[in-house]
Protein backbone atom coordinates (compact mmCIF):
# COMPACT_ATOMS: atom_id res chain seq x y z
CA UNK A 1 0.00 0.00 0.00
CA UNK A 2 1.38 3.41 -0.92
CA UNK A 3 1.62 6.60 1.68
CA UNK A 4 -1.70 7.84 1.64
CA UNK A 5 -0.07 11.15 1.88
CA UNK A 6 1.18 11.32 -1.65
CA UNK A 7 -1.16 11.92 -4.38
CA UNK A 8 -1.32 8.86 -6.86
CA UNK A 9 -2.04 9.68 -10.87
CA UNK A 10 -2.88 7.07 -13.23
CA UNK A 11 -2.10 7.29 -16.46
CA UNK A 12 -3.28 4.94 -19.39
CA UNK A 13 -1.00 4.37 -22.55
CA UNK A 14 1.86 5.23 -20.88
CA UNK A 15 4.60 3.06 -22.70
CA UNK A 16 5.44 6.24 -24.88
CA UNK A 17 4.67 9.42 -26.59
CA UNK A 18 2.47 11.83 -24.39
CA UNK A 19 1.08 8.99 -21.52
CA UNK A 20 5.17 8.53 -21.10
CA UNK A 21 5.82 11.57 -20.78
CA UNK A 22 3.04 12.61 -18.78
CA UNK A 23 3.64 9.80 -16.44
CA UNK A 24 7.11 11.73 -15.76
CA UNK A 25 5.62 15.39 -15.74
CA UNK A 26 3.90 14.21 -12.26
CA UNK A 27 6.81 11.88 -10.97
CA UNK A 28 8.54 15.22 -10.99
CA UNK A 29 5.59 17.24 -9.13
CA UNK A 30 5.86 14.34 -6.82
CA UNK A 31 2.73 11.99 -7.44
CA UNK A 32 3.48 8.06 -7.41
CA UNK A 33 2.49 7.03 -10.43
CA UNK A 34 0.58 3.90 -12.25
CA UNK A 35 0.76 3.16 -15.57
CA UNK A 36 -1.04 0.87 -18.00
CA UNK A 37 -0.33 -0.25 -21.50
CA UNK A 38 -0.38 -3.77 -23.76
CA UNK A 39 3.28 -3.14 -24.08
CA UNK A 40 5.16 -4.34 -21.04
CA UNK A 41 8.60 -5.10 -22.10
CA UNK A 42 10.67 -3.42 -25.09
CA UNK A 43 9.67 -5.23 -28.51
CA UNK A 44 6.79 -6.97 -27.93
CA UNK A 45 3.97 -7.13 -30.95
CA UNK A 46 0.03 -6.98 -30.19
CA UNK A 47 -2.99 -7.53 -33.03
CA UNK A 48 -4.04 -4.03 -34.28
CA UNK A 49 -0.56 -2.49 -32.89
CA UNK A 50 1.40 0.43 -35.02
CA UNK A 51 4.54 -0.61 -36.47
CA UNK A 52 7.21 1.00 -38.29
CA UNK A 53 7.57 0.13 -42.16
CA UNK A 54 9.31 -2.94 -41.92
CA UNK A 55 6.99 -4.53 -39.57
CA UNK A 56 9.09 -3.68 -36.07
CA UNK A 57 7.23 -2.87 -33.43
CA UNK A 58 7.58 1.05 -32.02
CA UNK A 59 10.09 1.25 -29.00
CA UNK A 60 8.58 2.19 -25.73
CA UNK A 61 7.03 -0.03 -23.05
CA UNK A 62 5.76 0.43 -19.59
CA UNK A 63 8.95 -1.14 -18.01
CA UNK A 64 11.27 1.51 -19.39
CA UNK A 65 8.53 4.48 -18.13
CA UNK A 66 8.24 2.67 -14.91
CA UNK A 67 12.15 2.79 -14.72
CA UNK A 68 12.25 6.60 -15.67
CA UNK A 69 9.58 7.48 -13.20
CA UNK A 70 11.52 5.81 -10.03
CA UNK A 71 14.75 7.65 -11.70
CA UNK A 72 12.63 10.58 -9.57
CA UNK A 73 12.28 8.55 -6.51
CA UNK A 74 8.55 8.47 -7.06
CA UNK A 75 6.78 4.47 -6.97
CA UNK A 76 5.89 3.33 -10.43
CA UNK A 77 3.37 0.52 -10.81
CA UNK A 78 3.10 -0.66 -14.10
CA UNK A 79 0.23 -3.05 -15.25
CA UNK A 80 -1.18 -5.06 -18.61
CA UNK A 81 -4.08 -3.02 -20.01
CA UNK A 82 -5.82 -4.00 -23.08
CA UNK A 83 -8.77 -1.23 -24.22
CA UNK A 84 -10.41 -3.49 -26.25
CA UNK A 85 -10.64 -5.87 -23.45
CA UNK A 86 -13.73 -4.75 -20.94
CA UNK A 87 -12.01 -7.16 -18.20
CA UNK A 88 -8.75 -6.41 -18.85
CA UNK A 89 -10.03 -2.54 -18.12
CA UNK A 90 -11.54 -3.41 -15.29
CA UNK A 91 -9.03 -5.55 -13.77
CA UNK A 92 -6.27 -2.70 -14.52
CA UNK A 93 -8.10 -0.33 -12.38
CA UNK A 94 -8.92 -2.36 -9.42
CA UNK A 95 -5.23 -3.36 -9.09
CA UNK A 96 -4.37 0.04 -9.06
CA UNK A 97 -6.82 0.80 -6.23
CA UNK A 98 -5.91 -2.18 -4.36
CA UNK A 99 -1.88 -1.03 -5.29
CA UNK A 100 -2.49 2.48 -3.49
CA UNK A 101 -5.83 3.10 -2.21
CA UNK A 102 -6.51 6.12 -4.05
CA UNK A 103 -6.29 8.11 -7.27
CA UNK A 104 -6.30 11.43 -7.34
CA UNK A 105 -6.09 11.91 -11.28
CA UNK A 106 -6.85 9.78 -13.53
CA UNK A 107 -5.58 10.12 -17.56
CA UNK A 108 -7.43 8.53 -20.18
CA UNK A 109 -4.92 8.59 -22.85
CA UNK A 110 -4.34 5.16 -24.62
CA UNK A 111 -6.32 4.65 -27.49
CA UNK A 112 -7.03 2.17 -30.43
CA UNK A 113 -5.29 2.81 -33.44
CA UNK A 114 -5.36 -0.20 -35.44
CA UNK A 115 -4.92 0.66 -39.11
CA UNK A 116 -8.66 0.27 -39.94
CA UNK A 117 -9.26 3.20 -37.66
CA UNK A 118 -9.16 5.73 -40.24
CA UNK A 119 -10.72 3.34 -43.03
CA UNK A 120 -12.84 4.99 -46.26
CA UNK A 121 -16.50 5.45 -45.19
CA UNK A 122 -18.06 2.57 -47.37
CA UNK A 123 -14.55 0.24 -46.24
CA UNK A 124 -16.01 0.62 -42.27
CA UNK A 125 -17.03 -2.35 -40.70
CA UNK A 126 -19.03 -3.55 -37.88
CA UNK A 127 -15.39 -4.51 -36.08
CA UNK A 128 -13.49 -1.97 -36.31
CA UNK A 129 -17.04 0.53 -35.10
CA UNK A 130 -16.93 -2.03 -32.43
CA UNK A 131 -13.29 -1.86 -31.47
CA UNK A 132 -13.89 1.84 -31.53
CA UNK A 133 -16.19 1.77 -29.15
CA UNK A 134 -15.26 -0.71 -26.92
CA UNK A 135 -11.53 1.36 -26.68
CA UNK A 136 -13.07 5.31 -26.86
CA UNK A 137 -16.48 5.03 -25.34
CA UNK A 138 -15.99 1.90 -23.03
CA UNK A 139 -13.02 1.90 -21.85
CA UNK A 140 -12.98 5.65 -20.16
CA UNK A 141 -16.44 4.82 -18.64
CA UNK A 142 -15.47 1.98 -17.15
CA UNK A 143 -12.24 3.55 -15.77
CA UNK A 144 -14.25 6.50 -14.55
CA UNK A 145 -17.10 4.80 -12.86
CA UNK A 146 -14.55 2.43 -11.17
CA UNK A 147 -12.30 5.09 -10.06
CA UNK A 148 -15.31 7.63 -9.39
CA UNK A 149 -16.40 6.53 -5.58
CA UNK A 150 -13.48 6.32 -4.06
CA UNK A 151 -12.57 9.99 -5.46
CA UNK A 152 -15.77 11.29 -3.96
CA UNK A 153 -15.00 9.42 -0.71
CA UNK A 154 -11.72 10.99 -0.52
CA UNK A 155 -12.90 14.27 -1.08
CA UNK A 156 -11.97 14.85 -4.93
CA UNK A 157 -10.36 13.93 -8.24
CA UNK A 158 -9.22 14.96 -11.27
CA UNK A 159 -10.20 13.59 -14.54
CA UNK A 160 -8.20 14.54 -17.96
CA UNK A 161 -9.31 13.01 -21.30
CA UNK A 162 -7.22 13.28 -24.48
CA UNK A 163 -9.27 14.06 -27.12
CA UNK A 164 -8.22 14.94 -31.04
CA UNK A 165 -8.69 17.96 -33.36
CA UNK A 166 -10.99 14.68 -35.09
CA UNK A 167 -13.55 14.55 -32.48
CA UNK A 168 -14.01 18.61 -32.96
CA UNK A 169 -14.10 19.40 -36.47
CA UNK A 170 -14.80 17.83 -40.06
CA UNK A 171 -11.53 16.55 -41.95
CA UNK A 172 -9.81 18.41 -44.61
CA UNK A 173 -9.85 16.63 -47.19
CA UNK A 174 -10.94 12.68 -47.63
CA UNK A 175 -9.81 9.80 -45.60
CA UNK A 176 -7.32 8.05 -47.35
CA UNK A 177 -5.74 11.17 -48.49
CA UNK A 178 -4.49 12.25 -45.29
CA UNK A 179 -8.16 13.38 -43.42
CA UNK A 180 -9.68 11.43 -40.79
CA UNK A 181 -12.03 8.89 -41.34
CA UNK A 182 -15.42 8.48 -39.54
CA UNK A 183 -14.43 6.01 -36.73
CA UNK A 184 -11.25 7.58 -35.37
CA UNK A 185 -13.37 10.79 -35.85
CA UNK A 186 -16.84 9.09 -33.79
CA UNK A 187 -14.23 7.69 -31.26
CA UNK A 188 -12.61 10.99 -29.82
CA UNK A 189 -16.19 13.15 -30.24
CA UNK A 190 -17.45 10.37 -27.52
CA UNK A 191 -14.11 11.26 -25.92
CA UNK A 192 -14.83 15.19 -26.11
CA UNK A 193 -18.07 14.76 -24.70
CA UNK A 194 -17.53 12.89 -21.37
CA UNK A 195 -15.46 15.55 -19.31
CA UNK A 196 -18.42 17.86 -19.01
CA UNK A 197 -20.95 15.62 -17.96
CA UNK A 198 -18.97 14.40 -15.37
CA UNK A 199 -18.28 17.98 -14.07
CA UNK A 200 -21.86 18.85 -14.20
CA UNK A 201 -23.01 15.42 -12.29
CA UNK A 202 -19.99 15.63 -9.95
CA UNK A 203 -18.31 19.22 -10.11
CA UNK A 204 -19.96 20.42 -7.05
CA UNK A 205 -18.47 17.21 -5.08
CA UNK A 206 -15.24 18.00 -5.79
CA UNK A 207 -14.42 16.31 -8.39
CA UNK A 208 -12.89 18.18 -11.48
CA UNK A 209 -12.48 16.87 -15.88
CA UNK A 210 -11.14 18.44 -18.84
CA UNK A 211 -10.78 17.64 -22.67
CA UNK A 212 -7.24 18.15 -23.95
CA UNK A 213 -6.59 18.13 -27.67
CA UNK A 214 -3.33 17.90 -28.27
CA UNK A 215 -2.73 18.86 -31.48
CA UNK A 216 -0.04 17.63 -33.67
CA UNK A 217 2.60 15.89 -31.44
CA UNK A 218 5.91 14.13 -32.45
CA UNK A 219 5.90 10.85 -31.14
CA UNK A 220 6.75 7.74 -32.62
CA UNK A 221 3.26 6.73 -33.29
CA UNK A 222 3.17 10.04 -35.56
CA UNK A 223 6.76 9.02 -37.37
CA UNK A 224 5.66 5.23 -38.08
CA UNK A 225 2.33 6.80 -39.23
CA UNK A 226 3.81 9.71 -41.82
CA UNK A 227 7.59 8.64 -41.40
CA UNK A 228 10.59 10.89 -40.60
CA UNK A 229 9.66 13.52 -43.49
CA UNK A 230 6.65 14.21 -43.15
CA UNK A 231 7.32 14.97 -39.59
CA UNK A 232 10.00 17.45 -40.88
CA UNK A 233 7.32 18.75 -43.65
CA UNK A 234 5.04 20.01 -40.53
CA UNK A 235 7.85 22.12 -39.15
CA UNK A 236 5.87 24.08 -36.43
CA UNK A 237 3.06 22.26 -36.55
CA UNK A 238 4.42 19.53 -34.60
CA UNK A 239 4.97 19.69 -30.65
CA UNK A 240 7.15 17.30 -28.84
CA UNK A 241 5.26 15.38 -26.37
CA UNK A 242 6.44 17.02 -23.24
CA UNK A 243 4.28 19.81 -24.22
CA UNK A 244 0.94 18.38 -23.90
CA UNK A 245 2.38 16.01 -20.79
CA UNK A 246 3.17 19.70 -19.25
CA UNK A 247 -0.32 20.90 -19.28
CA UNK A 248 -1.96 18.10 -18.26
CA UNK A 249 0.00 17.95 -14.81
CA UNK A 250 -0.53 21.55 -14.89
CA UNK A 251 -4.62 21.18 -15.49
CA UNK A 252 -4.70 18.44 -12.62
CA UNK A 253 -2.29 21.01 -9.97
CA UNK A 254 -2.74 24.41 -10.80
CA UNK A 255 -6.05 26.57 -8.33
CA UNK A 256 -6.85 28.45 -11.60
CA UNK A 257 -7.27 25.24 -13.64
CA UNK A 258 -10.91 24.82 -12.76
CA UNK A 259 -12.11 27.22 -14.84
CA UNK A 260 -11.04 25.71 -18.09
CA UNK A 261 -13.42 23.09 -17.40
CA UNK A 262 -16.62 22.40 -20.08
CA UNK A 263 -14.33 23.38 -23.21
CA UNK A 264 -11.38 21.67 -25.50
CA UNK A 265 -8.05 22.72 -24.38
CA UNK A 266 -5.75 23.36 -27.31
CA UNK A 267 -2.63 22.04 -25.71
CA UNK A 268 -0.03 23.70 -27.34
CA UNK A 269 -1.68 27.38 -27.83
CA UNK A 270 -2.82 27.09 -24.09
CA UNK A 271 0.52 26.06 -22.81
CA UNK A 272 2.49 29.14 -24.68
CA UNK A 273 -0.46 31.31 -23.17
CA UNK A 274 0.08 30.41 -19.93
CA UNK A 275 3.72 30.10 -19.68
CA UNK A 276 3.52 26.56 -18.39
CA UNK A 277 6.03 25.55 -21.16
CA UNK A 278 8.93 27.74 -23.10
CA UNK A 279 8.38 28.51 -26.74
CA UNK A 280 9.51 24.99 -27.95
CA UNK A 281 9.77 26.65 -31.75
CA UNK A 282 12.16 28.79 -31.28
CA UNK A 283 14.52 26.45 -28.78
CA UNK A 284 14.17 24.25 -31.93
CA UNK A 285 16.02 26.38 -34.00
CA UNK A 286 12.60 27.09 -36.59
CA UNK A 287 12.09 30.29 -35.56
CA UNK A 288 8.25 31.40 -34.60
C-alpha cells in the first residue's frame, strides 16, 4: 500500500509518446504514479498495434517508463491493459486501487489505433465501429465509474481526457488522403463529450475533468504513421510530447485550472499562453 499522503495519478497508454511523458511530468511534481499499456517489455507485438515500415514494433514499453519514473524517486506501478478488453479494463483499475488506495487523477490517454481506424466510409465495418467503441467510449467509462467513488469518498479527483482535433471538427480533405475517417473521428467526439458531464453530475463534489486536444505531437506513433519527413514537412506544426504532458499535470495542480473546465483545451496554444512551457519553436532552432 502506498503513503496515503502522496497523491497517486494514473495514467493509461503510458509506454510512450504523451502517456510517457506525462507519467514523468507528475513523478517530478511528486505523485506516485501507475501506468497501463499492452506493451510491457521493449519489442513486444500486439494484433491491431502500429509498427514501423518494416513490420518492427515502435520502442517504448511500460517497463522503461516505470524505470524513468523511479529515476525521480517516485513508486511506479506498471500493469497489462488491453482497451479493447472490458475485463482487462476493469481488472487494470482495481489493481491500481488495491496497489495504493486512491487516485487522485486519472488520464485517459491510450487509445485504439489499429490501421482500420481511419478506413474509407463505405470500407467501415461492424469490427473496427466495435473496437472503436469498446476502446473510446468503453473503456474511459469503465475507468471513470470504477475510479469515481473512491474519489468522492476521498474528497476529490481529477479527470483529464485526451481528445483529437478529429472529435471537434470535419476533416480536410478525404480519408485516405491524409483526413480522418469516420471512426477515429466518432471515437474521440465520444471522448470530447464525457469531461463535461462528469463535471456537471460531480463538479460540485469535488471532483474536477477536462478535454485536452493535443494537437499535432511528435511521437513515434506520428513518425511510423507519416515517417521521418513528413514529420520534418510540418515544421511548427508539430509539438514534442512534453508539451501536452506539461499541461496536463498543470490542469490536474494548478487553483486556476478549474475554470477551463466544459471546453477543449488546445494544448499547445494554451501552454504558450500560460507560460507553463517555453516557446519549444524557437529552442528548436525554426524560428516562430
Amino acid at each position: 500500500m502506498g503513503n496515503v499522503m502522496n497523491k497517486v495519478a494514473f495514467i493509461t497508454g503510458a509506454s510512450r509518446g504523451i502517456g510517457r511523458e506525462t507519467a514523468l511530468a507528475f513523478a517530478r511534481a511528486g505523485y506516485e504514479v501507475a501506468i497501463s499499456a499492452r506493451t510491457l517489455e521493449e519489442g513486444e507485438s500486439h494484433a491491431h498495434s502500429l509498427t514501423h515500415a518494416d513490420g518492427r514494433p515502435l520502442a517504448g514499453s511500460l517497463a522503461s517508463t516505470a524505470h524513468a519514473v523511479r529515476a525521480f524517486g517516485r513508486e511506479a506501478f506498471a500493469v497489462r491493459m488491453d482497451l479493447l478488453d472490458e475485463q482487462s479494463v476493469r481488472d487494470a483499475a482495481a489493481a491500481v486501487m488495491q496497489r495504493f488506495g486512491r487516485v487522485d487523477v486519472l488520464v485517459n490517454n491510450a487509445i485504439y489505433q489499429g490501421n482500420d481506424l481511419n478506413l474509407p466510409f463505405m470500407s467501415l465495418g461492424r469490427d473496427t465501429l466495435q473496437r472503436v467503441f469498446q476502446g473510446y467510449v468503453m473503456a474511459p467509462v469503465v475507468l471513470a465509474q470504477t475510479l469515481l467513488p473512491t474519489m468522492l469518498e476521498q474528497g476529490g479527483g481529477t479527470i483529464i481526457n485526451v481528445s483529437s482535433g478529429a472529435g471537434e471538427s470535419d476533416p480536410p480533405v478525404a480519408a485516405g488522403k491524409g483526413g480522418w475517417g469516420y471512426a477515429y473521428g466518432a471515437g474521440k467526439a465520444a471522448v470530447s463529450r464525457l469531461s463535461g458531464v462528469l463535471v456537471a453530475e460531480f463538479g460540485e463534489r469535488g471532483i474536477r475533468a477536462f478535454t485536452l486536444n493535443p494537437g499535432v505531437v511528435a511521437t513515434e506513433a506520428l513518425r511510423a504513421t507519416i515517417g521521418e519527413t513528413g514529420v520534418i514537412a510540418l515544421r511548427n506544426g508539430a509539438a514534442p510530447p512534453e508539451v501536452p504532458a506539461a499541461v496536463i499535470q498543470w490542469l490536474a495542480t494548478a487553483a486556476e485550472a478549474e475554470r477551463f473546465q466544459r471546453r477543449t483545451i488546445q494544448a499547445q496554444a494554451f501552454a504558450l499562453e500560460h507560460g507553463i512551457v517555453s516557446d519549444w519553436r524557437v529552442t528548436a532552432g525554426q524560428g516562430a
